[in-house]
Each structure stands twice: as C-alpha cells, then as structure tokens.
C-alpha atoms as a PDB file:
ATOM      1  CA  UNK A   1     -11.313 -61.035  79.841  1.00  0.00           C
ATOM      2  CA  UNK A   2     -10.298 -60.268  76.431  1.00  0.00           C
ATOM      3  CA  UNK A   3     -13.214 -61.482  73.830  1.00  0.00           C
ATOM      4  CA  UNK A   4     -10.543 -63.825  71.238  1.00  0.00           C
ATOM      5  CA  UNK A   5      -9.035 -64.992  74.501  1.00  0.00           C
ATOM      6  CA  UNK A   6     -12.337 -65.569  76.116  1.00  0.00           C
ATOM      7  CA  UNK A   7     -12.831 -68.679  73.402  1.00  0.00           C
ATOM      8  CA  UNK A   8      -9.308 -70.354  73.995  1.00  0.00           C
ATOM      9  CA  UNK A   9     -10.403 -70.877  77.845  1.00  0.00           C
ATOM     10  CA  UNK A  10     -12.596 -73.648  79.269  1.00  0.00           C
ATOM     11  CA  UNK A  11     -15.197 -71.257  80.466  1.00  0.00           C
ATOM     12  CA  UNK A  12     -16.291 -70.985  76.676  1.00  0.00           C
ATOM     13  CA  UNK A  13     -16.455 -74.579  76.420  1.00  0.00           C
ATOM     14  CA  UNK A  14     -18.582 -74.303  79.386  1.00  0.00           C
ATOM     15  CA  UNK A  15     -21.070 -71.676  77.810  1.00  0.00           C
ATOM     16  CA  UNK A  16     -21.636 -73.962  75.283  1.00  0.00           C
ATOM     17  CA  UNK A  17     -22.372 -76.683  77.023  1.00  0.00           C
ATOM     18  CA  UNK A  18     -24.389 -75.530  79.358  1.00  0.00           C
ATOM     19  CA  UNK A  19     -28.087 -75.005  77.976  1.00  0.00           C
ATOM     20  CA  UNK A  20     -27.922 -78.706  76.478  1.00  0.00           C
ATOM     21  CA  UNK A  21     -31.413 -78.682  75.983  1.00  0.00           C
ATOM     22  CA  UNK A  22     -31.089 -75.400  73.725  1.00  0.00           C
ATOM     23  CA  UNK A  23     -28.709 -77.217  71.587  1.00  0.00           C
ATOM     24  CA  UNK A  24     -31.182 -80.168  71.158  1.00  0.00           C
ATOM     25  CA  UNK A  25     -33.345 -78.233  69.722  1.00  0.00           C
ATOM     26  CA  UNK A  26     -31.238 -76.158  67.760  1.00  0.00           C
ATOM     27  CA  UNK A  27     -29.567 -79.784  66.443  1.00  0.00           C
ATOM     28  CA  UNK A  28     -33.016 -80.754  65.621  1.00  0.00           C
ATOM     29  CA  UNK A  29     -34.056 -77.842  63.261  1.00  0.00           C
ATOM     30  CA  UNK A  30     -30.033 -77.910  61.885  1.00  0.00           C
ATOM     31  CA  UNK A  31     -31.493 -81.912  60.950  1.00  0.00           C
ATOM     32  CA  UNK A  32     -34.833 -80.763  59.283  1.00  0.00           C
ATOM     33  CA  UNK A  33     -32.529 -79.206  56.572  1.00  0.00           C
ATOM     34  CA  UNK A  34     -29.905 -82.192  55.798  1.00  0.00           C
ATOM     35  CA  UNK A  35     -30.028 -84.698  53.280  1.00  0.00           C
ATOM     36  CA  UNK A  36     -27.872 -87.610  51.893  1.00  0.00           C
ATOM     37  CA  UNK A  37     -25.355 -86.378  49.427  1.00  0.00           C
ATOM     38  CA  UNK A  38     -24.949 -83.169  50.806  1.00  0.00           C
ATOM     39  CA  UNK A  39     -21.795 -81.135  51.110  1.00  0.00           C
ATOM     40  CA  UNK A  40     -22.277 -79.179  54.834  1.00  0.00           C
ATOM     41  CA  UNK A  41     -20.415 -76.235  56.337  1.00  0.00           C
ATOM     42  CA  UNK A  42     -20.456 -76.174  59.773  1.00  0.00           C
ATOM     43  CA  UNK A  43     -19.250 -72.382  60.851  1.00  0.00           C
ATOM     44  CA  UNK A  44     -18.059 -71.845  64.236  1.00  0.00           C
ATOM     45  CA  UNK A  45     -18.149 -75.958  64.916  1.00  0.00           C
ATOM     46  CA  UNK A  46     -16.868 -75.378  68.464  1.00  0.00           C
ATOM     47  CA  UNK A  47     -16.538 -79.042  69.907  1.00  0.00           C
ATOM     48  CA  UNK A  48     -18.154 -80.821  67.071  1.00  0.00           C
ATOM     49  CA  UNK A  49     -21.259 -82.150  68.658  1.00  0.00           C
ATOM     50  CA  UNK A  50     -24.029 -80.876  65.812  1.00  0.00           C
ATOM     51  CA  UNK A  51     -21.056 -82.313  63.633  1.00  0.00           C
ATOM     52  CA  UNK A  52     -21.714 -85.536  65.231  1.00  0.00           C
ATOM     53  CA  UNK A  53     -25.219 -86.222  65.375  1.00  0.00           C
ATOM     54  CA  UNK A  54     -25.509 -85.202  61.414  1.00  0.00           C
ATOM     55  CA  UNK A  55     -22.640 -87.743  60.365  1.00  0.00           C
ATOM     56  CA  UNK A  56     -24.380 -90.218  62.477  1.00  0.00           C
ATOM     57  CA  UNK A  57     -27.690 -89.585  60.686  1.00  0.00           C
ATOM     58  CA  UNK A  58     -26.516 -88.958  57.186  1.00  0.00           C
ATOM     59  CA  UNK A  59     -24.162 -89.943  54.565  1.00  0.00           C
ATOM     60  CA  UNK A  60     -22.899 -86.272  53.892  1.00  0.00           C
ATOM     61  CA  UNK A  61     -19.485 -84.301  53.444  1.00  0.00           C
ATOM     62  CA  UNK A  62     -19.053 -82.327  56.883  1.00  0.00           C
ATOM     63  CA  UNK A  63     -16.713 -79.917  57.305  1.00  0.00           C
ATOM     64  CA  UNK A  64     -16.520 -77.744  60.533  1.00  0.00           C
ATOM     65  CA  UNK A  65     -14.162 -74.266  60.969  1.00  0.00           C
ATOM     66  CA  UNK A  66     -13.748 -72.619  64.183  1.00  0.00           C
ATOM     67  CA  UNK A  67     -11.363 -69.902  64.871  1.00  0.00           C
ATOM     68  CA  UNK A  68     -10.614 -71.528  68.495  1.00  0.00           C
ATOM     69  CA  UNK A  69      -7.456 -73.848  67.965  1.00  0.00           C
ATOM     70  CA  UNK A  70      -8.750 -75.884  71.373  1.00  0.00           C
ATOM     71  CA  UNK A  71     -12.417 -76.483  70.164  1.00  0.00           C
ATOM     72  CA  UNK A  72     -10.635 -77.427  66.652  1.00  0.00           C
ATOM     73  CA  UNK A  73      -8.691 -79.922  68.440  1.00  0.00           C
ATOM     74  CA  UNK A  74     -11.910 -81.215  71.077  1.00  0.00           C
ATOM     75  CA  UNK A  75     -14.125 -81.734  67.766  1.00  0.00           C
ATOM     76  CA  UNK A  76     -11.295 -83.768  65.411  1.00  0.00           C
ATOM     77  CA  UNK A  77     -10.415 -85.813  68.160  1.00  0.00           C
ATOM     78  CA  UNK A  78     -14.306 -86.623  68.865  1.00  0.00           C
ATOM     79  CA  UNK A  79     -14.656 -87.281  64.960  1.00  0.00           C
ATOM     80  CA  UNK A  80     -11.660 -89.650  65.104  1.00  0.00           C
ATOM     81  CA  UNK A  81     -13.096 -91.272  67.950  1.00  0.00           C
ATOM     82  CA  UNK A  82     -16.160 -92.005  66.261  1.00  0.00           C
ATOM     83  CA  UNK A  83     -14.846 -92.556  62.935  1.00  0.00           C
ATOM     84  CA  UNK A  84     -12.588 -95.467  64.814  1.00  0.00           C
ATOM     85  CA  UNK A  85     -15.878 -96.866  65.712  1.00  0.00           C
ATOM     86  CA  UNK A  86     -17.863 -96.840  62.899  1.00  0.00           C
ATOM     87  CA  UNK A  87     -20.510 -94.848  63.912  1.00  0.00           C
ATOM     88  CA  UNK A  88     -20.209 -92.045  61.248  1.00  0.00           C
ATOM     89  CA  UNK A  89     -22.289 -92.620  57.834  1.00  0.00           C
ATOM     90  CA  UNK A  90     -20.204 -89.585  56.524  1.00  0.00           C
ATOM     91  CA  UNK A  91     -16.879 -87.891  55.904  1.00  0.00           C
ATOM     92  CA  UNK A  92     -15.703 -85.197  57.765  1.00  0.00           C
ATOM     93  CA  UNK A  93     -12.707 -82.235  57.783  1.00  0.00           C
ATOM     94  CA  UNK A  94     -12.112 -79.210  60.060  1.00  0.00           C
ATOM     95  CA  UNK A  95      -9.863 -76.644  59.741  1.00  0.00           C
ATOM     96  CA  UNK A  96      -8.923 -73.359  61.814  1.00  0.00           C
ATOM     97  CA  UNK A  97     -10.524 -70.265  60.026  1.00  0.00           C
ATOM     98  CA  UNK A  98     -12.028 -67.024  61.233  1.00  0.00           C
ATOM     99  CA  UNK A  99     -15.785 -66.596  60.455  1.00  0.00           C
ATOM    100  CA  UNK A 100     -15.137 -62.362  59.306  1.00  0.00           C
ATOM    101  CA  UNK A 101     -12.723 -63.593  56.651  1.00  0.00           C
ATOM    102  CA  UNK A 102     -13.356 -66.112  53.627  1.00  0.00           C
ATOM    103  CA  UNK A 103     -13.530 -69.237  55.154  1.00  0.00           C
ATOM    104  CA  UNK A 104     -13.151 -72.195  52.412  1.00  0.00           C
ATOM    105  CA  UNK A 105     -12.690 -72.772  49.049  1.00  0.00           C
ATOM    106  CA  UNK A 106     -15.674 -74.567  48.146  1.00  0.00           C
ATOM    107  CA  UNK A 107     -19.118 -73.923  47.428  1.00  0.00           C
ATOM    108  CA  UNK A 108     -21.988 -76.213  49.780  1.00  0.00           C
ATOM    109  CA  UNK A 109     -25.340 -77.284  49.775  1.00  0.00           C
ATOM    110  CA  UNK A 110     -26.327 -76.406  53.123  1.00  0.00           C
ATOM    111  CA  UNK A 111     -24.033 -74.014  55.662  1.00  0.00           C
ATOM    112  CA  UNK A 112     -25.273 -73.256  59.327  1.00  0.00           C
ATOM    113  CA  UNK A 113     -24.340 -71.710  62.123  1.00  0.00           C
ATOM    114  CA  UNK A 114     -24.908 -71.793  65.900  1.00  0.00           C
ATOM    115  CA  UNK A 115     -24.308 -68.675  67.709  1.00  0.00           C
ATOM    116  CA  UNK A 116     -20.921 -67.768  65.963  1.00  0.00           C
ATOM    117  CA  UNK A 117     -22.048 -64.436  64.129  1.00  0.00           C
ATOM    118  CA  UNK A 118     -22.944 -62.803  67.465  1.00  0.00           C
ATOM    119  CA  UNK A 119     -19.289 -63.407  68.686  1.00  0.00           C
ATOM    120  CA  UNK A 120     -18.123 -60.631  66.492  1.00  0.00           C
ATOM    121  CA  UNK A 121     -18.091 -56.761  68.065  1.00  0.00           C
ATOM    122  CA  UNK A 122     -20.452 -55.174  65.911  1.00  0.00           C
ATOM    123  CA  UNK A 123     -22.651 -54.918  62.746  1.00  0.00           C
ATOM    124  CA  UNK A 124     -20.252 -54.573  60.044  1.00  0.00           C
ATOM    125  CA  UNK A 125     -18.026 -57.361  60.709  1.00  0.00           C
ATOM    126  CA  UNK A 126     -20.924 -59.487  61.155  1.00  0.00           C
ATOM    127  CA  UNK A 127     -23.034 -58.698  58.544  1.00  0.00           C
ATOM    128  CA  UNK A 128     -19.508 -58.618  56.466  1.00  0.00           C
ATOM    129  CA  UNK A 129     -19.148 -62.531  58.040  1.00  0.00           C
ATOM    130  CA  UNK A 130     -22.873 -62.879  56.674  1.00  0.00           C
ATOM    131  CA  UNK A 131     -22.102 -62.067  53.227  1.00  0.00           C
ATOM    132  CA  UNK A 132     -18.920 -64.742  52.953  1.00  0.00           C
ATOM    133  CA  UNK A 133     -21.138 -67.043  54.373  1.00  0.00           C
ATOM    134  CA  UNK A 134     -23.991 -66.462  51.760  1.00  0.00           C
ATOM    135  CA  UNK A 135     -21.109 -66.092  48.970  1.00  0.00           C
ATOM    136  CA  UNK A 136     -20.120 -69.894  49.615  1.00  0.00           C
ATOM    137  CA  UNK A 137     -23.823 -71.166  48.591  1.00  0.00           C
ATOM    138  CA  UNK A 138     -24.099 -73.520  45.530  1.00  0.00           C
ATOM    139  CA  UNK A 139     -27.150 -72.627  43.572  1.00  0.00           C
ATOM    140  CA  UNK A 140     -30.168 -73.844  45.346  1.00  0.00           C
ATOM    141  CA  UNK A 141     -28.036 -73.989  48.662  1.00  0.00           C
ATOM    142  CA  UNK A 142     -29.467 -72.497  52.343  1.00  0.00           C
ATOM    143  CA  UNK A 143     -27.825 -70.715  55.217  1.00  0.00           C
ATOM    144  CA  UNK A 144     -29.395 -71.825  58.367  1.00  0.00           C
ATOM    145  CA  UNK A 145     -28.138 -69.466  60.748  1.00  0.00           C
ATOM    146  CA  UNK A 146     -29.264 -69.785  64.824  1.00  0.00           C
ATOM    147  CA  UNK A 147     -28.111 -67.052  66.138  1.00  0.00           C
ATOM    148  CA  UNK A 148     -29.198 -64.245  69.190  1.00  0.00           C
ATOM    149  CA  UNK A 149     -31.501 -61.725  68.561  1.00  0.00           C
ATOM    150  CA  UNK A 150     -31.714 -58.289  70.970  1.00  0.00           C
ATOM    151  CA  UNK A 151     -35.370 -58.434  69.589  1.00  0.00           C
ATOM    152  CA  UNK A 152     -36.635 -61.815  71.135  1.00  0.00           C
ATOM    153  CA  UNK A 153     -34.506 -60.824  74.502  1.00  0.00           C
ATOM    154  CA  UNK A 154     -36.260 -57.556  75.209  1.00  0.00           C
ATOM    155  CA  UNK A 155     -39.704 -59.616  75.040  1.00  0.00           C
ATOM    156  CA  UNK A 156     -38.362 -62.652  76.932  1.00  0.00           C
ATOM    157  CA  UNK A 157     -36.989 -59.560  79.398  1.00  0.00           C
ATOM    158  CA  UNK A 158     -40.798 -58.113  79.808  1.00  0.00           C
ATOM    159  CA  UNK A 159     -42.265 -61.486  80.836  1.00  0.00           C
ATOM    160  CA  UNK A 160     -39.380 -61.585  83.139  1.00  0.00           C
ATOM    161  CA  UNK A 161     -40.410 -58.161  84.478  1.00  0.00           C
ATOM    162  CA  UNK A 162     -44.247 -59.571  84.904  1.00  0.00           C
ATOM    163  CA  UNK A 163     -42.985 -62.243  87.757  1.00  0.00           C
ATOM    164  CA  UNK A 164     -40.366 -60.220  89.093  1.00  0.00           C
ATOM    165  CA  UNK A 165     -37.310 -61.930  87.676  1.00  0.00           C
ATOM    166  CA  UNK A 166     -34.671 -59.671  86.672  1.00  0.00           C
ATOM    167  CA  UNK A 167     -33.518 -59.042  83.321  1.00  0.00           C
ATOM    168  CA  UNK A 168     -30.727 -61.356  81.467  1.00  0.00           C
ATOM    169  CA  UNK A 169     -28.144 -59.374  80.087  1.00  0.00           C
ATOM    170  CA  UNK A 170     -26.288 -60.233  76.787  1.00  0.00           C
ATOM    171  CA  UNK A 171     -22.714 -61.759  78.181  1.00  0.00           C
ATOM    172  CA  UNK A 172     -20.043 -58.929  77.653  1.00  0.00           C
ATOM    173  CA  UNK A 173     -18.148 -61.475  74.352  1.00  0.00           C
ATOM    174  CA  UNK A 174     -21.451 -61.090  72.209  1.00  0.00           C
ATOM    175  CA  UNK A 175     -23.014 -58.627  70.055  1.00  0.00           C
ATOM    176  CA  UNK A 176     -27.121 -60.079  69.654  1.00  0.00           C
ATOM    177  CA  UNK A 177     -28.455 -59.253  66.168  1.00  0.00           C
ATOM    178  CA  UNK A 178     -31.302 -56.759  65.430  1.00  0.00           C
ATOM    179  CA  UNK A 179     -34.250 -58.114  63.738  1.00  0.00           C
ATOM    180  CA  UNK A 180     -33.864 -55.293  61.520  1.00  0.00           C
ATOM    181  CA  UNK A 181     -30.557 -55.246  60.904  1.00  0.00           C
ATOM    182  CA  UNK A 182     -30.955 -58.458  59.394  1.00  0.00           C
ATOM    183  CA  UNK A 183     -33.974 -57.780  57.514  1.00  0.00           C
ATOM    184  CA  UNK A 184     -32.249 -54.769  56.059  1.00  0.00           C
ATOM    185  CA  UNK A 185     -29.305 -56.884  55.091  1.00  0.00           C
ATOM    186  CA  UNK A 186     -31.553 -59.719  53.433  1.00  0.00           C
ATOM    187  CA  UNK A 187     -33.413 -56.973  51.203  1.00  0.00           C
ATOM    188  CA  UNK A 188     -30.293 -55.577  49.799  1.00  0.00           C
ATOM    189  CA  UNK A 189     -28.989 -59.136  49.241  1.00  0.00           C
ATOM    190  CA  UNK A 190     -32.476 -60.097  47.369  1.00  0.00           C
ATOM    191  CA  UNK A 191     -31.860 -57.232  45.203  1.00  0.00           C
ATOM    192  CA  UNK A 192     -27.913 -57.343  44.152  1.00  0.00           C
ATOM    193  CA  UNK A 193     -27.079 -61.252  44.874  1.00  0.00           C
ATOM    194  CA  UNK A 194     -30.492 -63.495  44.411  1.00  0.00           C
ATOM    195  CA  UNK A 195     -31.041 -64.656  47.630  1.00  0.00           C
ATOM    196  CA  UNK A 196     -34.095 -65.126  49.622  1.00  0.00           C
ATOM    197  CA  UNK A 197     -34.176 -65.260  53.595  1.00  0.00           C
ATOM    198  CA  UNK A 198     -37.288 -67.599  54.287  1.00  0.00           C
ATOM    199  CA  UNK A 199     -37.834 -66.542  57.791  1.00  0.00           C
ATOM    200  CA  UNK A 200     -37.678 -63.089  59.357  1.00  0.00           C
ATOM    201  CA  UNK A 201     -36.299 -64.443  61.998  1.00  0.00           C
ATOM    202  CA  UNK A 202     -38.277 -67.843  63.323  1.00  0.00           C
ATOM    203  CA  UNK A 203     -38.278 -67.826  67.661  1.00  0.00           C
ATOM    204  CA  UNK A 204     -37.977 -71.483  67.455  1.00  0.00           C
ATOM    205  CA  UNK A 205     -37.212 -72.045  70.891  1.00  0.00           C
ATOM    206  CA  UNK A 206     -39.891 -69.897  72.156  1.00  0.00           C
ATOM    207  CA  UNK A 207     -41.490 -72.421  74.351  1.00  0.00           C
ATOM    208  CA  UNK A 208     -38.370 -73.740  75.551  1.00  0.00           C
ATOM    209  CA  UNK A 209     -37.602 -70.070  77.098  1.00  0.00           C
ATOM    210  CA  UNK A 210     -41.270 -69.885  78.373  1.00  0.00           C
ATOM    211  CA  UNK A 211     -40.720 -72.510  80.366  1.00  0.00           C
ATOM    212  CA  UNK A 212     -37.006 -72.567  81.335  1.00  0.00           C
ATOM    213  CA  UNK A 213     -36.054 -68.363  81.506  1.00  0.00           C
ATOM    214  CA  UNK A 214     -39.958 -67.483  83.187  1.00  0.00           C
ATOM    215  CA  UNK A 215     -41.844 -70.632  84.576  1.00  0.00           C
ATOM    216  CA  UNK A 216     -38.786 -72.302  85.942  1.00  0.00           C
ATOM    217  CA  UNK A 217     -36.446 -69.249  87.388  1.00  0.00           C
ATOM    218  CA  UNK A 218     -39.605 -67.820  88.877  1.00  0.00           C
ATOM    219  CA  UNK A 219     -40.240 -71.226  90.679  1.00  0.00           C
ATOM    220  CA  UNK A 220     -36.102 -71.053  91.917  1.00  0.00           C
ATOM    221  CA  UNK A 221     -36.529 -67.745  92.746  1.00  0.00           C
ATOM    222  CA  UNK A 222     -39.306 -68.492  95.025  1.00  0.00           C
ATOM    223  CA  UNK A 223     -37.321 -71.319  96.717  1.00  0.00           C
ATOM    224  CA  UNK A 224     -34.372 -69.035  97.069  1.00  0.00           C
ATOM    225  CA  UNK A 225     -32.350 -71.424  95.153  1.00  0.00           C
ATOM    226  CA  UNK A 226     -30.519 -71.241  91.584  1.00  0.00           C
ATOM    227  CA  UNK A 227     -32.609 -72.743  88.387  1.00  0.00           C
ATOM    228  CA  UNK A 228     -30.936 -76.071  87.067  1.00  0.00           C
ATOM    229  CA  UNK A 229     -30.867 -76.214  83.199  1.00  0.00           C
ATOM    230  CA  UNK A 230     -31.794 -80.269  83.237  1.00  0.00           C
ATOM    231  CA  UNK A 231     -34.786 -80.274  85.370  1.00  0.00           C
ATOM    232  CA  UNK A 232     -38.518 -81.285  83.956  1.00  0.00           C
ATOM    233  CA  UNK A 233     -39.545 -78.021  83.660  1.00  0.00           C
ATOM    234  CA  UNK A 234     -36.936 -77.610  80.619  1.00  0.00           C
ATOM    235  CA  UNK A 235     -36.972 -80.881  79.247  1.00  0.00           C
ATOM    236  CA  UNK A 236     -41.182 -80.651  78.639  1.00  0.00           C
ATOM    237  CA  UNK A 237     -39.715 -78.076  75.319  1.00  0.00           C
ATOM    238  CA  UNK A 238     -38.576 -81.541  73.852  1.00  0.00           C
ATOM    239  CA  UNK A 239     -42.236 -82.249  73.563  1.00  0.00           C
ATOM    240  CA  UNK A 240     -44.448 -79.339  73.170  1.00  0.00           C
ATOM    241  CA  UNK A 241     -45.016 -77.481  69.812  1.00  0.00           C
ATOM    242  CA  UNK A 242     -43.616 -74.236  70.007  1.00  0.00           C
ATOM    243  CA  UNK A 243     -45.418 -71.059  70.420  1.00  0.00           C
ATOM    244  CA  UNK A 244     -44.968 -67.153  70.529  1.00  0.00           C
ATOM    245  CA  UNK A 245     -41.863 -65.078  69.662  1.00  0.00           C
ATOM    246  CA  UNK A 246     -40.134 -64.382  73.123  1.00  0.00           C
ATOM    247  CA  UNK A 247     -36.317 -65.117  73.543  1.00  0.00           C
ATOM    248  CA  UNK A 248     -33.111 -65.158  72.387  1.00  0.00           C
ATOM    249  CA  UNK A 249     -32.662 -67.786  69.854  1.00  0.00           C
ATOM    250  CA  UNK A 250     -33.614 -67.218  66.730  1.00  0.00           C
ATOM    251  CA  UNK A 251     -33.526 -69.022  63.288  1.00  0.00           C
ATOM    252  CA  UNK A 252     -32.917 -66.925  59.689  1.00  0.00           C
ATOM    253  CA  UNK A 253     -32.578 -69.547  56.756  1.00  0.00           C
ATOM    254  CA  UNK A 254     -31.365 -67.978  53.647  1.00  0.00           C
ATOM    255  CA  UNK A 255     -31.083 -69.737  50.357  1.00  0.00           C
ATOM    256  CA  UNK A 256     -29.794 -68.659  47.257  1.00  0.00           C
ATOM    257  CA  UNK A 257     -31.942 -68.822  44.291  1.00  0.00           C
ATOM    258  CA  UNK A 258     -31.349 -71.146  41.362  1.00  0.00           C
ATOM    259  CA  UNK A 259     -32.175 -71.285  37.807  1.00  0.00           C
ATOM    260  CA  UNK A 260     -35.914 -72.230  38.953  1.00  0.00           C
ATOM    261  CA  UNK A 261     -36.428 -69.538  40.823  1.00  0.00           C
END
C-alpha cells in the first residue's frame, strides 16, 4: 500500500488505536509538560484524543495539524462534540498541514509529537521536519517529541530472542529514528540555534514493553494463542515505575534556551 495513502485508510486509524495502553502513557508524560496559559502544538494530531484529555485538564490554546484530511475531520468533530458539552477548559483549532513543510504561523510554548516524525521515508526529511518543529519554539518553549527509536527495538528484539519470541519488525510506512542520529542533530542545533535536548532519548515505556512485547507474548505463545493488548499483564505498566531502556518508544524533549539560559 502506498505510505500517504496508507494514512487516508481505516487501517491507520486502527494502528493508532490499537496499543491504548501505550498512548496512556505517552498522554501522561505529554501532561507532565502542560500548564494553564499555554499555547500547544499538537503535530500529527491524528484523531484528537491527546488533544482531548489536555483541553479537559487545562485552560490552554490547542491546536492540532495532521496531514490526513480523515483524522482532521475524526478529531474536529470529537472537539465539537465536546466543546457542545462543556467539557473542554480550553480553545482549540486544527488545520491540514504536512509535518516536512512549515506548519503554522505562530510561535508556542510547548509542541509535541506522537509518532509522526517516523512516518517520513528517511533522515533528511525528518530531521528537516525536526528543525521546523524546533523553529516554531517561543523562547523558553520545549519540543516533546515520542517517537520510535531502531535503538530501543534491537534491545527489546534480544530479550525477545532470550524466550524464543521472534523479532518485531518496523511496519513497512515508518522509518524508526537512530539514537544517534538524533544526538548528532541536537549537537549541531546546541551550537548554531540555542537549543538544548534534555533527554538522549528517555525509554519511558520500558516497563510497559517488558511486560506486554516479552512477559505477555511469551505467555500467548505458550498457549498457542495471539497476545491481547488489554489484558492485566499490560495494564500492571499503569502502575509500576519504569525501568531499563528496552523498546520502541522513546521520549527526546528539546527546549529552546531563553534569555536565562
């Protein structure tokens, strides 16, 4: 399937609904960084629902791009819904935009991302994607950016090996970052633009992939059955502290220096 059709379909609103319990964390971190007043980029919104959950918490200006025209559509219509109902503390705007080219107009206090930049084919455009990103930072402002790492796979892929599970492939419409890649990126950034990545990268979701990716496909493999995503096993990553460095997900925050620095 071609990639930029591949996110038009209902098998990528699928993907990203799937590992729910991923996203809760993920949502969870994204909330550790947000506070009342803030102006908030959400790149590659998809459906909205980290969109959600931050307007519900906080009185903040939200405004969520996607390049997807459906997932556009899905997340206004969920914001209207919940907008009709009071729920929302903030305001909210989303617009149709490509994450490779400039995106918006405005500068913000806090921009994230959730597994958009590894939708792009290859290092270039995404670090190019990285650097419009950064470039729409107010003074004092972070990029949180949760994306894939090849890194944190290849570990995950050796305690796979250790139980006999097979290794997980990265799906054919995603490019993972290298660690290094990144780092590289973030040094050459620190010396021409004043910014500072905090975290090179943070496995935040270590624990959850422990358990869900090792512990809990070895136990369905043993049973000849499929692993389910919502099953204890999983859900006990709502609840432990997280340890080690082991798969996928991974967590860069970048912030651009102000006149403090």
């Amino acid at each position: 399937m071609n990639v930029n059709v591949f996110w038009e379909n209902d098998e990528a609103l699928e993907a990203n609904r799937r590992d729910h319990i991923l996203k809760q964390l993920e949502i969870r971190e994204i909330a550790k960084h947000v506070r009342d007043g803030m102006r908030v980029l959400d790149v590659g919104c998809g459906d909205g629902e980290t969109g959600l959950h931050l307007l519900r918490q906080f009185e903040i200006g939200w405004t969520g791009c996607d390049r997807s025209h459906k997932m556009i559509d899905l997340a206004s219509k969920a914001l209207e819904l919940a907008s009709g109902r009071n729920e929302l503390r903030g305001n909210w705007a989303t617009r149709v935009s490509d994450v490779a080219r400039p995106i918006v107009d405005y500068s913000y206090d806090l921009i994230y991302s959730e597994r958009c930049i590894i939708t792009l084919p290859d290092w270039p455009t995404q670090e190019t994607a990285i650097r419009n990103i950064i470039a729409l930072l107010r003074p004092g402002g972070k990029y949180v950016m949760f994306e894939h790492s090849e890194d944190g796979l290849q570990r995950l892929n050796e305690w796979r090996a250790k139980v006999g599970l097979a290794a997980i492939t990265v799906p054919p419409w995603n490019r993972y970052l290298r660690d290094a890649e990144v780092t590289g990126l973030a040094r050459a950034l620190d010396d021409a633009s004043g910014l500072a990545v905090n975290r090179w990268p943070e496995y935040f979701a270590s624990t959850y992939y422990l358990l869900s990716r090792v512990v809990n496909a070895a136990m369905a493999q043993a049973e000849g059955r499929e692993p389910e995503y919502d099953c204890l096993v999983n859900r006990l990553a709502l609840s432990l502290p997280n340890m080690g460095d082991i798969g996928h997900a991974a967590k860069w925050v970048w912030r651009k220096y102000d006149d403090q620095h």
